[in-house]
Protein backbone atom coordinates (compact mmCIF):
# COMPACT_ATOMS: atom_id res chain seq x y z
CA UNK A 1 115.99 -78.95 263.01
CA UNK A 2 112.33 -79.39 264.27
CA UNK A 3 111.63 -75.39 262.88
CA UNK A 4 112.99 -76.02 259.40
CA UNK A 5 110.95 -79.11 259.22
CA UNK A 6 107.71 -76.49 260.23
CA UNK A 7 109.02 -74.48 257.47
CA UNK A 8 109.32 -77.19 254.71
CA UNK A 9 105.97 -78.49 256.02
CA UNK A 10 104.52 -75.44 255.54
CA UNK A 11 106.17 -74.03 252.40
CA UNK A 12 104.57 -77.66 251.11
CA UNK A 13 100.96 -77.29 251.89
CA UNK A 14 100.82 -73.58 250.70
CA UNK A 15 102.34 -74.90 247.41
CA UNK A 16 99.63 -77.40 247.52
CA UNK A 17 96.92 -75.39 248.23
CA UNK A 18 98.21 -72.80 245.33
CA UNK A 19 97.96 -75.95 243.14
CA UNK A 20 94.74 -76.82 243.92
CA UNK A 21 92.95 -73.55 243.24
CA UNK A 22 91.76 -73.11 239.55
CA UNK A 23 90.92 -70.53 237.09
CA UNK A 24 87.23 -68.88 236.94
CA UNK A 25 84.50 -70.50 235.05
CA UNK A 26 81.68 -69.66 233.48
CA UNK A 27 80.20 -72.31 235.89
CA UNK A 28 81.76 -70.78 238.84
CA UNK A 29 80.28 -67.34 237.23
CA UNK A 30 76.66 -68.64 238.01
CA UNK A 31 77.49 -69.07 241.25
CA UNK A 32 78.52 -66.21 242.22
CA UNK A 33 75.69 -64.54 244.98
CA UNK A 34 75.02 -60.84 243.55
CA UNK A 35 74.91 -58.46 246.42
CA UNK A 36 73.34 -55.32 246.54
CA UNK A 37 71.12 -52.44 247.93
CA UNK A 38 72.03 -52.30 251.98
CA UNK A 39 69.77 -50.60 253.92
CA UNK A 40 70.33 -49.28 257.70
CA UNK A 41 67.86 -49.65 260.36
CA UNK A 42 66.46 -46.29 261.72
CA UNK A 43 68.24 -47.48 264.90
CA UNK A 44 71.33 -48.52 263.47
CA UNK A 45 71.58 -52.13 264.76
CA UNK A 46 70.86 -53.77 261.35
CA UNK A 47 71.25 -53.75 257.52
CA UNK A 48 69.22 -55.68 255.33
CA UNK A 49 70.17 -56.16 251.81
CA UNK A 50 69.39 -58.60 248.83
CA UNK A 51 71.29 -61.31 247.54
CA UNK A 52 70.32 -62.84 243.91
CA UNK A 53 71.14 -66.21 242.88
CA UNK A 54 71.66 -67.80 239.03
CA UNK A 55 69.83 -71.12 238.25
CA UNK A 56 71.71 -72.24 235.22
CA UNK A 57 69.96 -75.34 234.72
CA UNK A 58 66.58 -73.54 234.47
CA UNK A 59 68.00 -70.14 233.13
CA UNK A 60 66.47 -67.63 235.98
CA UNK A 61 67.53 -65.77 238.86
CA UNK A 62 66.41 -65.70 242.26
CA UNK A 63 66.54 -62.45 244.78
CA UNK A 64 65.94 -62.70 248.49
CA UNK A 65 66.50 -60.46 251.47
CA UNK A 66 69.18 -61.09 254.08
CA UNK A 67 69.73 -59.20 257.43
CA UNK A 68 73.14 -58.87 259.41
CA UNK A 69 74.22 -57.04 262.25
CA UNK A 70 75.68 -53.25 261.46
CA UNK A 71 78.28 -54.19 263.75
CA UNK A 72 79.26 -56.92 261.62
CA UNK A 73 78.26 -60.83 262.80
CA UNK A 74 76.31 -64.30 261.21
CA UNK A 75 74.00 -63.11 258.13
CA UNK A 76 70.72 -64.73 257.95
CA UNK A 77 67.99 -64.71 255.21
CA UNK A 78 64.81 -62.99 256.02
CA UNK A 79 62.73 -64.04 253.21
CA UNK A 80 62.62 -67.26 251.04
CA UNK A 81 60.25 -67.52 247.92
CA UNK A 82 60.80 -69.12 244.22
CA UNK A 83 59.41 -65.57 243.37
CA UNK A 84 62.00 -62.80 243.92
CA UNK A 85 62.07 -60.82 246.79
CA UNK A 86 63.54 -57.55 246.87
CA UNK A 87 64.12 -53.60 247.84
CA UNK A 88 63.83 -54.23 251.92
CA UNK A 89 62.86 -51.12 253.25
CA UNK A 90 62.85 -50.41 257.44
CA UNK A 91 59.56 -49.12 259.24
CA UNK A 92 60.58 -46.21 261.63
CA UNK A 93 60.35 -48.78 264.37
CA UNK A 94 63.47 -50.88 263.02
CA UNK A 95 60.96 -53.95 263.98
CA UNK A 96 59.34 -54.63 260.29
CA UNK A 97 60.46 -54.23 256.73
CA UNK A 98 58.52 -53.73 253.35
CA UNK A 99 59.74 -55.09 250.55
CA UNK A 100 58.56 -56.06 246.98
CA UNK A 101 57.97 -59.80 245.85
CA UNK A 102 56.43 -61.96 243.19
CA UNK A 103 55.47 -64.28 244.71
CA UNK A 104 51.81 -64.20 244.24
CA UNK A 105 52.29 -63.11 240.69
CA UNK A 106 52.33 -59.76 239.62
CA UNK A 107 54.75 -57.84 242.22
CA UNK A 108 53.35 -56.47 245.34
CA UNK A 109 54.31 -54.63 248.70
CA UNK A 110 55.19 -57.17 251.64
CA UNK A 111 55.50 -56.65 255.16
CA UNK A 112 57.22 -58.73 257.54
CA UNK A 113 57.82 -58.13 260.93
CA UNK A 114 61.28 -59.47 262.50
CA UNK A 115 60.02 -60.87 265.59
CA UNK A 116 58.68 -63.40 263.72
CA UNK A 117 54.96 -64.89 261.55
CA UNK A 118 54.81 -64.86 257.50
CA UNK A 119 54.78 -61.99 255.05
CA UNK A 120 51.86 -59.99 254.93
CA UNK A 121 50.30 -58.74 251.48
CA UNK A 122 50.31 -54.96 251.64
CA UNK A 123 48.97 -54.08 248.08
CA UNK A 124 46.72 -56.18 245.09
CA UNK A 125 47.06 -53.76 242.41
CA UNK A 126 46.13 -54.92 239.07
CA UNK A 127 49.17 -53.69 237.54
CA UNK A 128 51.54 -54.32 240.43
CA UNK A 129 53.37 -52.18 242.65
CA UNK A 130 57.44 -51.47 243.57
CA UNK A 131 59.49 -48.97 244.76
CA UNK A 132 58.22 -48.77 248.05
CA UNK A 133 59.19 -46.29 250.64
CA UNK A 134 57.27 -45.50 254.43
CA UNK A 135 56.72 -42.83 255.29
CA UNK A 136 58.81 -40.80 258.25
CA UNK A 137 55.98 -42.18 260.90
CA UNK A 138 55.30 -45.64 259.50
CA UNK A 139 51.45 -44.86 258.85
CA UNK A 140 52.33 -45.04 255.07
CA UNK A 141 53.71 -46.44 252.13
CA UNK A 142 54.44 -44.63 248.72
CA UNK A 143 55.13 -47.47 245.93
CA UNK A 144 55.05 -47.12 241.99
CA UNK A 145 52.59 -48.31 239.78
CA UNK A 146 51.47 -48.59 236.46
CA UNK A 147 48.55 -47.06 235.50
CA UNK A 148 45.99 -45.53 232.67
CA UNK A 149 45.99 -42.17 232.72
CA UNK A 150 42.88 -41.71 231.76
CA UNK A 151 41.80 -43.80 235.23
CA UNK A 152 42.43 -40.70 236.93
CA UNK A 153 40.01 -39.67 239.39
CA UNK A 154 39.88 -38.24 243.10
CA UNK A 155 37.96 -40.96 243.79
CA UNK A 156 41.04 -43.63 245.06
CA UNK A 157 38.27 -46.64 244.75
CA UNK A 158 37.23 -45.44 241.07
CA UNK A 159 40.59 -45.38 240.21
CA UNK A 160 41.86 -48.57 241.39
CA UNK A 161 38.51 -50.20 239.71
CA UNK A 162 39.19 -48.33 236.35
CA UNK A 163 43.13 -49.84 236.13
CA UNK A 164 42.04 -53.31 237.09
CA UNK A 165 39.05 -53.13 234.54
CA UNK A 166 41.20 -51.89 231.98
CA UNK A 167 44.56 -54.55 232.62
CA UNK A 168 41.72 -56.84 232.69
CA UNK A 169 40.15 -55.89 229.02
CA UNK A 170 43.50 -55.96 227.43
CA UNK A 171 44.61 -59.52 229.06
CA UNK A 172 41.46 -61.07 227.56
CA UNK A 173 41.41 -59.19 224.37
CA UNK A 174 42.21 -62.07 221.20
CA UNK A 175 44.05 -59.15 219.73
CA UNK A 176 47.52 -59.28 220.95
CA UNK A 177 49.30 -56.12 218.56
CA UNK A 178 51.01 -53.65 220.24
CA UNK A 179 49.60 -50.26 219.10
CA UNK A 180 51.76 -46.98 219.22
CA UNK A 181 50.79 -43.57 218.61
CA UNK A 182 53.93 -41.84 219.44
CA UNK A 183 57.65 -42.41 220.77
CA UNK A 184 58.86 -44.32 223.75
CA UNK A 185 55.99 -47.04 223.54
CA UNK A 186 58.61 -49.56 224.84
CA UNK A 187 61.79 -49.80 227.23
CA UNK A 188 63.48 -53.37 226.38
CA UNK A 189 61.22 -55.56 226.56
CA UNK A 190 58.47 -53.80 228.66
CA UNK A 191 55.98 -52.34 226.56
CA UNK A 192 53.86 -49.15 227.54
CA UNK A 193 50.72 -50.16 225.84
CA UNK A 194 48.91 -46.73 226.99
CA UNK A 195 50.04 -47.15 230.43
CA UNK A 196 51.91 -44.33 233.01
CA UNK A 197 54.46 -44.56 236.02
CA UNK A 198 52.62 -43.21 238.88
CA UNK A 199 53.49 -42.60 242.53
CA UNK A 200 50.83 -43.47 244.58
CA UNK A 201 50.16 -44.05 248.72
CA UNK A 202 48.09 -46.00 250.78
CA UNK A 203 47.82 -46.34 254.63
CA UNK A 204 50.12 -49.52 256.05
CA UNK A 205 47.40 -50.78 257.24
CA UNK A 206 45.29 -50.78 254.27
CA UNK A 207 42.32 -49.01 255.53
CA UNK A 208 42.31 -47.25 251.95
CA UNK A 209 42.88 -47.49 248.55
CA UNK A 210 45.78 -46.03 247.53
CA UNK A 211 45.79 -42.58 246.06
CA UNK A 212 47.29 -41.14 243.23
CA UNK A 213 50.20 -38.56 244.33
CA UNK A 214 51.23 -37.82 240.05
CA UNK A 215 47.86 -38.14 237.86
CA UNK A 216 48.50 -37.06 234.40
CA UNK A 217 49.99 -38.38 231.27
CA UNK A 218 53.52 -38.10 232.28
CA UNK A 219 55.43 -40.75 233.99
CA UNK A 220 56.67 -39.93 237.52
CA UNK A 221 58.96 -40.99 238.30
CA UNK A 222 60.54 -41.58 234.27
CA UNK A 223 61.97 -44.70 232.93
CA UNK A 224 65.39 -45.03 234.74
CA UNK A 225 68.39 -47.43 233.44
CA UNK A 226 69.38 -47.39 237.77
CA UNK A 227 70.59 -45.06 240.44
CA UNK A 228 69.34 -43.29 243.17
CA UNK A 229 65.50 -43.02 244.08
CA UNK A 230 63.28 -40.66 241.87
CA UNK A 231 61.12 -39.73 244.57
CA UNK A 232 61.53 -39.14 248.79
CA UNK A 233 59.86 -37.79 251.49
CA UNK A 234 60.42 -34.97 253.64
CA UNK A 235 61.26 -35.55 257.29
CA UNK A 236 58.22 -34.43 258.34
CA UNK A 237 56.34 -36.85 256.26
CA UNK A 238 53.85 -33.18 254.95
CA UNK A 239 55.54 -33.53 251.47
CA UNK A 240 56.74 -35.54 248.79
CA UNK A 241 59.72 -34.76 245.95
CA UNK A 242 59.25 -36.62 242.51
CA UNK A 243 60.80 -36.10 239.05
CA UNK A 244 58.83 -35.76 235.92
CA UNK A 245 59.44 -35.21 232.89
CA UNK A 246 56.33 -33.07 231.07
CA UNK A 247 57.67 -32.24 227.83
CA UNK A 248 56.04 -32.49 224.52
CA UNK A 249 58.37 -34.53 223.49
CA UNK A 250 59.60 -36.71 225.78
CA UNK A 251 61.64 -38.73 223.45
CA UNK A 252 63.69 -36.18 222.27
CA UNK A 253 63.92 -34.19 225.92
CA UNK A 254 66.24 -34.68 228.83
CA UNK A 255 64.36 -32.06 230.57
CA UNK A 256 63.14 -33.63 233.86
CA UNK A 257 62.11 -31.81 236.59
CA UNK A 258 62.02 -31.71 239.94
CA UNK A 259 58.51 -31.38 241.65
CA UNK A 260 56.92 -30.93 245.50
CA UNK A 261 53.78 -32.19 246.41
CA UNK A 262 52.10 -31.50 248.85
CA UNK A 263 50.42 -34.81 250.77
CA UNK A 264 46.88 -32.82 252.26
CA UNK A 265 46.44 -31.12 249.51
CA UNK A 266 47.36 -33.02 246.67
CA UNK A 267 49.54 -30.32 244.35
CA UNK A 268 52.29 -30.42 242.73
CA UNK A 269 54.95 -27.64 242.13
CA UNK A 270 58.00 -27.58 239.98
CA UNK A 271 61.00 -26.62 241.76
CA UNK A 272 63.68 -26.94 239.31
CA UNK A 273 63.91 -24.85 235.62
CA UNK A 274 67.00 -26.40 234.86
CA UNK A 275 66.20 -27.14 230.86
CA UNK A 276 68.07 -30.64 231.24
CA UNK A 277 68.30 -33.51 233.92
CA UNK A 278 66.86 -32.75 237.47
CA UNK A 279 66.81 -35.90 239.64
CA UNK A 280 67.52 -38.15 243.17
CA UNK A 281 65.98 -35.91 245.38
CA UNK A 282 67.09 -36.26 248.83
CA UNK A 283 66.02 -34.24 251.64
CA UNK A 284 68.53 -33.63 254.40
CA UNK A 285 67.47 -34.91 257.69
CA UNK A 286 66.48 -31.20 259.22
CA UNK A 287 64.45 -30.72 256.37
CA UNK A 288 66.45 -27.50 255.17
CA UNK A 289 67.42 -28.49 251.49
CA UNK A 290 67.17 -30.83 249.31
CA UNK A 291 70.01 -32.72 247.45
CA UNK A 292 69.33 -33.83 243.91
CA UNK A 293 71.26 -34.50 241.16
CA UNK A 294 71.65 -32.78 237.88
CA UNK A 295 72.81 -32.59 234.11
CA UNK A 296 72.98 -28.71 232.61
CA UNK A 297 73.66 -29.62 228.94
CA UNK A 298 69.89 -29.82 227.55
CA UNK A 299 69.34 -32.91 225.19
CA UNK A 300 72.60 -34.81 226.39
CA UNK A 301 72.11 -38.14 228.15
CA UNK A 302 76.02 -38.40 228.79
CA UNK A 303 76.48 -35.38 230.45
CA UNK A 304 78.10 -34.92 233.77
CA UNK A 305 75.92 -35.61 236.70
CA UNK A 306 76.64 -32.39 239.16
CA UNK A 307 75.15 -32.84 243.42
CA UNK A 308 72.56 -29.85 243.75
CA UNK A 309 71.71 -27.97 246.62
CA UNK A 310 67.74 -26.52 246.55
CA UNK A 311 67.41 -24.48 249.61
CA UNK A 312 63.72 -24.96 250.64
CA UNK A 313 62.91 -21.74 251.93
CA UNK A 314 64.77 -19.55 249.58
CA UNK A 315 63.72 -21.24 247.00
CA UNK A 316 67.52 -21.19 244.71
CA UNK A 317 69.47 -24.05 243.71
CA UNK A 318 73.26 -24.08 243.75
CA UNK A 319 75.93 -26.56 242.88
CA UNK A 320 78.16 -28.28 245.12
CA UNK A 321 80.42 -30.12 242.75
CA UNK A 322 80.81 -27.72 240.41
CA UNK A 323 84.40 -27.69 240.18
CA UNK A 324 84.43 -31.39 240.15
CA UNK A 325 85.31 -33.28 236.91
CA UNK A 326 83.96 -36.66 237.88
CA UNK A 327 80.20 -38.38 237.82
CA UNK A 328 78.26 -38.40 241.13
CA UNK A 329 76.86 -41.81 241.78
CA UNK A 330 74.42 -41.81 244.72
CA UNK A 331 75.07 -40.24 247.62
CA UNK A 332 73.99 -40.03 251.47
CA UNK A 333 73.51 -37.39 253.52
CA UNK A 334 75.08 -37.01 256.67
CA UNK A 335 72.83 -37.02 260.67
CA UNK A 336 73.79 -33.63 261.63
CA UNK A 337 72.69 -32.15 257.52
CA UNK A 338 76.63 -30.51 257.67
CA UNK A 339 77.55 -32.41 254.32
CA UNK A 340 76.93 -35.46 252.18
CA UNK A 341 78.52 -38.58 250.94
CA UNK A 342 78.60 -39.61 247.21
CA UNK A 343 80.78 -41.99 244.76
CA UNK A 344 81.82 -40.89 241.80
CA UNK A 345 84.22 -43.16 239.22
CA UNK A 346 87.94 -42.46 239.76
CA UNK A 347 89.85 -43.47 237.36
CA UNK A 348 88.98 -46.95 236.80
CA UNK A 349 87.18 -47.30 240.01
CA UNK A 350 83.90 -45.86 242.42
CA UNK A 351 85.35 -43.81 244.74
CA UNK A 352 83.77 -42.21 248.12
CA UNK A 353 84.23 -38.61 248.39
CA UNK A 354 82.53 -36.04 250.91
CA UNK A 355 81.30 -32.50 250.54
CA UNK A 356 80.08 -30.06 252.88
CA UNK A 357 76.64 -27.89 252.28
CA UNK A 358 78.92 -24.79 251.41
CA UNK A 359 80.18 -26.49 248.23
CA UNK A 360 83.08 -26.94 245.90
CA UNK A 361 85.51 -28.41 248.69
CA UNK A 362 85.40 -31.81 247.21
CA UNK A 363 87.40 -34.22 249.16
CA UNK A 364 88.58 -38.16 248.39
CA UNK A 365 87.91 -40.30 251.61
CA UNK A 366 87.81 -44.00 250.15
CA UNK A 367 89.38 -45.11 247.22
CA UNK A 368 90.20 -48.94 247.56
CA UNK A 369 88.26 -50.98 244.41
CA UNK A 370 85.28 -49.93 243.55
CA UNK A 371 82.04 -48.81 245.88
CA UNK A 372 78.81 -48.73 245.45
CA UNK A 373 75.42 -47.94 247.04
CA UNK A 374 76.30 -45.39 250.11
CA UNK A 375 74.60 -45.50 253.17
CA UNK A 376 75.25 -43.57 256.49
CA UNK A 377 74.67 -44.95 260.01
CA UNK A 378 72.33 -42.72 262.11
CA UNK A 379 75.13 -41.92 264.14
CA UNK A 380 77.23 -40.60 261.66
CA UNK A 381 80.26 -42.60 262.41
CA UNK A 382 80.20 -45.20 259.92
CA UNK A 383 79.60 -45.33 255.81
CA UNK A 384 78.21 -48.79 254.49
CA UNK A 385 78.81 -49.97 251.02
CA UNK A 386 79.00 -52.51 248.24
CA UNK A 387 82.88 -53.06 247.27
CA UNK A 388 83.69 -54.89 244.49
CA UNK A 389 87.05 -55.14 242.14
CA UNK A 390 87.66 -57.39 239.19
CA UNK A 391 88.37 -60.02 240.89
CA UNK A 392 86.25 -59.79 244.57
CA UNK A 393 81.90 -59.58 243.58
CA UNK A 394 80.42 -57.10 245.71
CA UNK A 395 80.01 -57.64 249.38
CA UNK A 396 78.83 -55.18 252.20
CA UNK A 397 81.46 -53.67 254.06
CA UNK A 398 81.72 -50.59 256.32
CA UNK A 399 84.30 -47.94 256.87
CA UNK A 400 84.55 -44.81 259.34
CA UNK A 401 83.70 -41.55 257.81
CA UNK A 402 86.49 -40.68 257.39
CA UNK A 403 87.63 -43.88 254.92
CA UNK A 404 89.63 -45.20 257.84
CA UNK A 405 89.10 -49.40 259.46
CA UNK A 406 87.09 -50.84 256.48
CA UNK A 407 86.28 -54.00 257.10
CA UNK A 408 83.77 -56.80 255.14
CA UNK A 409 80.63 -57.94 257.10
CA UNK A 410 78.97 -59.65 254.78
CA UNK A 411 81.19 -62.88 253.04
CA UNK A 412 78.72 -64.59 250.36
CA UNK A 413 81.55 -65.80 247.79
CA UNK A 414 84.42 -66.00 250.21
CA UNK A 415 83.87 -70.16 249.83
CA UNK A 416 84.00 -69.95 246.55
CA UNK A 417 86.33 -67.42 246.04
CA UNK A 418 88.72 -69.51 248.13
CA UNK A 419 89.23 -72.32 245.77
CA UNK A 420 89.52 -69.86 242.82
CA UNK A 421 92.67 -68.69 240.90
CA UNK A 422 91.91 -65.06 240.42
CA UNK A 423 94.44 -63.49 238.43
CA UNK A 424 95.07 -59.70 239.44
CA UNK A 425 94.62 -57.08 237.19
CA UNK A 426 96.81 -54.41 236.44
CA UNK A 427 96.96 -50.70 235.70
CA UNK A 428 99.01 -48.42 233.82
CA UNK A 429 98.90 -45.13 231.80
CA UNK A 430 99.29 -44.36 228.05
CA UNK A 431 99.83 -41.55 225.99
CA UNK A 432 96.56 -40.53 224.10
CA UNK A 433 96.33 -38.61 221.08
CA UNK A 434 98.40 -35.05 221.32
CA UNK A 435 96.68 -31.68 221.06
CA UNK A 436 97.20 -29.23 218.55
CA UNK A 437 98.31 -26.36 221.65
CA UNK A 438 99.64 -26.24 224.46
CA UNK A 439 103.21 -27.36 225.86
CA UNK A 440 103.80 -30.65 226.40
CA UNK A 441 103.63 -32.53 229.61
CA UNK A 442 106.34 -34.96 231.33
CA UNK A 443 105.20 -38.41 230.53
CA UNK A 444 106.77 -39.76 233.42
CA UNK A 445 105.16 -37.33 235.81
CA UNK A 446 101.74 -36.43 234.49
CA UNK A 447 99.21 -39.18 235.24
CA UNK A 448 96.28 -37.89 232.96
CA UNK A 449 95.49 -33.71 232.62
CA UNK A 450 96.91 -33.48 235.72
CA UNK A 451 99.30 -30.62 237.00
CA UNK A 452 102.73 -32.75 237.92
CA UNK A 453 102.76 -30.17 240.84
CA UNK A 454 99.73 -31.69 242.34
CA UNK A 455 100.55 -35.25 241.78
CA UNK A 456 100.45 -35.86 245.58
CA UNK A 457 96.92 -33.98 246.50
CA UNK A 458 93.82 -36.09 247.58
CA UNK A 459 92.34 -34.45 244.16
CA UNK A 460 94.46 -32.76 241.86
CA UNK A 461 93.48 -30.28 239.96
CA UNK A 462 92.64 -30.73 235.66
CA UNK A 463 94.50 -29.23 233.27
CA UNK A 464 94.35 -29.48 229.63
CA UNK A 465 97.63 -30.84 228.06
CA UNK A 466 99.35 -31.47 224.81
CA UNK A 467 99.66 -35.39 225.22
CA UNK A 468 96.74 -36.51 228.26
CA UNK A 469 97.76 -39.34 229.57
CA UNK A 470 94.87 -42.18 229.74
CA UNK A 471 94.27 -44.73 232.03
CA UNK A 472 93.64 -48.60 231.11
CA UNK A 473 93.38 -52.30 232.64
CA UNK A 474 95.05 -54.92 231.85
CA UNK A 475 93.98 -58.53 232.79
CA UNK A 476 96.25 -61.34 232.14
CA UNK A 477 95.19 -65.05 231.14
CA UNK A 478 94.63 -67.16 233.89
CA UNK A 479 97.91 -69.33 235.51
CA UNK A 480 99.41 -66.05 233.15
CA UNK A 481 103.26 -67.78 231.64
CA UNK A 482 105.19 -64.76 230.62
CA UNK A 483 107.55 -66.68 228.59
CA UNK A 484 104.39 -68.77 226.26
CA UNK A 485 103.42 -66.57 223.26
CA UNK A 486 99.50 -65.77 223.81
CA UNK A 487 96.47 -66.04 222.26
């Protein structure tokens, strides 16, 4: 008797609690914490990451940097400033971070040091400054900036002078037009008024001005809509590799390049003559090669993004994805330089997927929602991501290598997520429109240009069929009634 009234009691208070959750808002939308860009301590220990925050009432957002431990634990917040702070990156040392913040206006490189004290001011540039990176020993920092080409002078201090006389000429100017002499003058609502991207680096410790790595009227790196890093070092900290995109016509190109430069002496070499995308360079940690990704059709944005192999010393490029019919994402190499990580979308969701340095042995190691954001731990046991699914936001979580014990360390919008009813959504295949050729394909059995054969491997094999099958959502209205007739 006593164990059926458990039972009732508790078939009672799950009913209640069911009743008591409601559907999403638009309300509940702004409250939602936006997590994003995890990045692993050289010693493995920690991941910082930034969270971003919605004020509805005043109609901005927020960002600040949180840390947690790798190994999964309480999350704390690093920085806190009505300015956003953003893109934590770890000092060799694992002790200190740069990051880029507002806070005093235009944005600027930060330091901070864990152990404790305030934020220290790294760079006033006129312009401002983001992007940054150190460099493999911690003596330096390499950070964008934008900049008037015709500034450019071997003289750092000159330099610096001639952009902050120049932003200062044009902020006091009466005359407010926008002038444009030729094409991409503006991205949204940022205009180029004359200015340049620029990579530039200064000491940490600001004994210098910083010096211009990509003088020139080109942008380096170019306007990017997201994704991987433009630029990296090598592991030896002797050389950068930047994209660029020098043609003509810029506006009507997709021809960006790869280039190496050279930190003592200052030059730059292409190392790509792919006539389309080259970009996301990535050295692997023994220096060997460098990763990048790339697009072969010339003048097409939408083309597929292929994971490049440049071997340094022999100076040829090969694919590694080749015979892969999916996007890569970013991607991570691995410690030991045997084989990288990337994501790629699967249908209807960011997938992990590994492939060695020998290339074209593609395999499937996470598929569960969608990933984002890869990151290997120095040890090379563990991946750390961003998951997210329509109805979970993106939180960090890690996984083995191998896609096996994922588990969520960081837990943001589990509170809120809790009192929320969110509705699952659902997947399913259709026939799309039927090719003039070929024979036709089992519906019941083919699940989109695939072989039926090779239903069950971890990545079938494409084939073109008479009837492809596509693949589609479907999200139901919330507290979803199947027998009410909807909308």
């Amino acid at each position: 008797m006593r164990h059926c009234c458990w039972f009732l009691l508790s078939a009672f208070l799950i009913t209640v609690n069911a009743a008591e959750k409601r559907p999403l808002t638009f309300d509940d939308l702004m409250k939602i914490q936006r997590v994003a860009d995890p990045q692993i301590s050289p010693d493995g220990r920690w991941i910082t990451y930034t969270v971003t925050e919605a004020d509805k009432e005043n109609n901005t957002v927020n960002s600040d940097i949180w840390i947690i431990p790798a190994s999964g634990g309480e999350a704390r917040r690093l920085t806190q400033s009505p300015k956003s702070d953003e893109r934590a990156r770890w000092h060799p040392n694992s002790r200190e971070i740069a990051f880029v913040s507002g806070r005093d206006g235009a944005s600027q490189i930060f330091t901070l040091s864990l152990e404790g004290g305030e934020p220290k001011k790294a760079t006033s540039l006129a312009a401002g400054a983001g992007g940054v990176l150190y460099s493999p020993d911690g003596k330096y920092l390499l950070f964008t900036s934008e900049v008037y080409p015709d500034c450019d002078s071997s003289d750092a201090q000159y330099a610096l002078d001639c952009n902050a006389a120049r932003k200062k000429a044009a902020d006091d100017s009466k005359v407010k037009a926008h002038v444009a002499s030729r094409l991409l003058y503006r991205h949204w609502n940022k205009w180029k008024d004359g200015k340049r991207t620029h990579i530039l680096i200064a000491p940490a410790d600001g004994s210098q001005p910083p010096r211009d790595l990509t003088p020139g009227d080109y942008d380096a790196p170019p306007f990017s809509l997201g994704g991987p890093d433009n630029y990296a070092f090598s592991p030896d900290g002797k050389e950068i590799c930047y994209s660029s995109n020098h043609s003509p016509n810029e506006e009507r190109s997709t021809n960006t390049d790869l280039f190496a430069a050279n930190l003592a002496t200052g030059e730059s070499n292409k190392i790509t003559s792919n006539p389309a995308y080259d970009g996301s360079p990535q050295y692997s940690p023994d220096g060997r090669f460098i990763a990048y990704r790339a697009q072969l059709r010339a003048g097409y944005e939408s083309d597929r993004f292929q994971l490049m192999l440049y071997d340094r010393a022999a100076g040829k490029t090969r694919s590694l994805t080749a015979n892969f019919d999916r996007w890569v994402d970013s991607f991570a190499w691995a410690p030991d330089s045997k084989k990288l990580y990337f994501i790629s979308g699967d249908r209807g969701r960011r997938s992990a997927f590994e492939v060695s340095v020998a290339g074209n042995d593609v395999k499937r190691i996470y598929a569960e929602h969608s990933v984002g954001e890869i990151r290997v731990t120095p040890d090379g046991r563990k991946l750390i991501f961003t998951r997210s699914s329509m109805h979970q936001p993106a939180e960090i979580f890690s996984t083995g290598t191998d896609g096996s014990q994922c588990a969520a360390l960081s837990h943001h919008n589990d509170s809120l997520l809790a009192a929320l009813d969110m509705n699952q959504a659902e997947e399913f295949w259709y026939d799309g429109a039927p090719s003039s050729q070929g024979p036709k394909t089992n519906p019941v059995a083919a699940t989109g240009f695939i072989d039926p054969a090779q239903l069950n491997a971890a990545l079938p094999a494409q084939k073109a069929f008479d009837i492809p099958k596509v693949h589609s959502w479907m999200l139901k209205p919330p507290r979803f009634d199947a027998s009410r007739k909807y909308p």
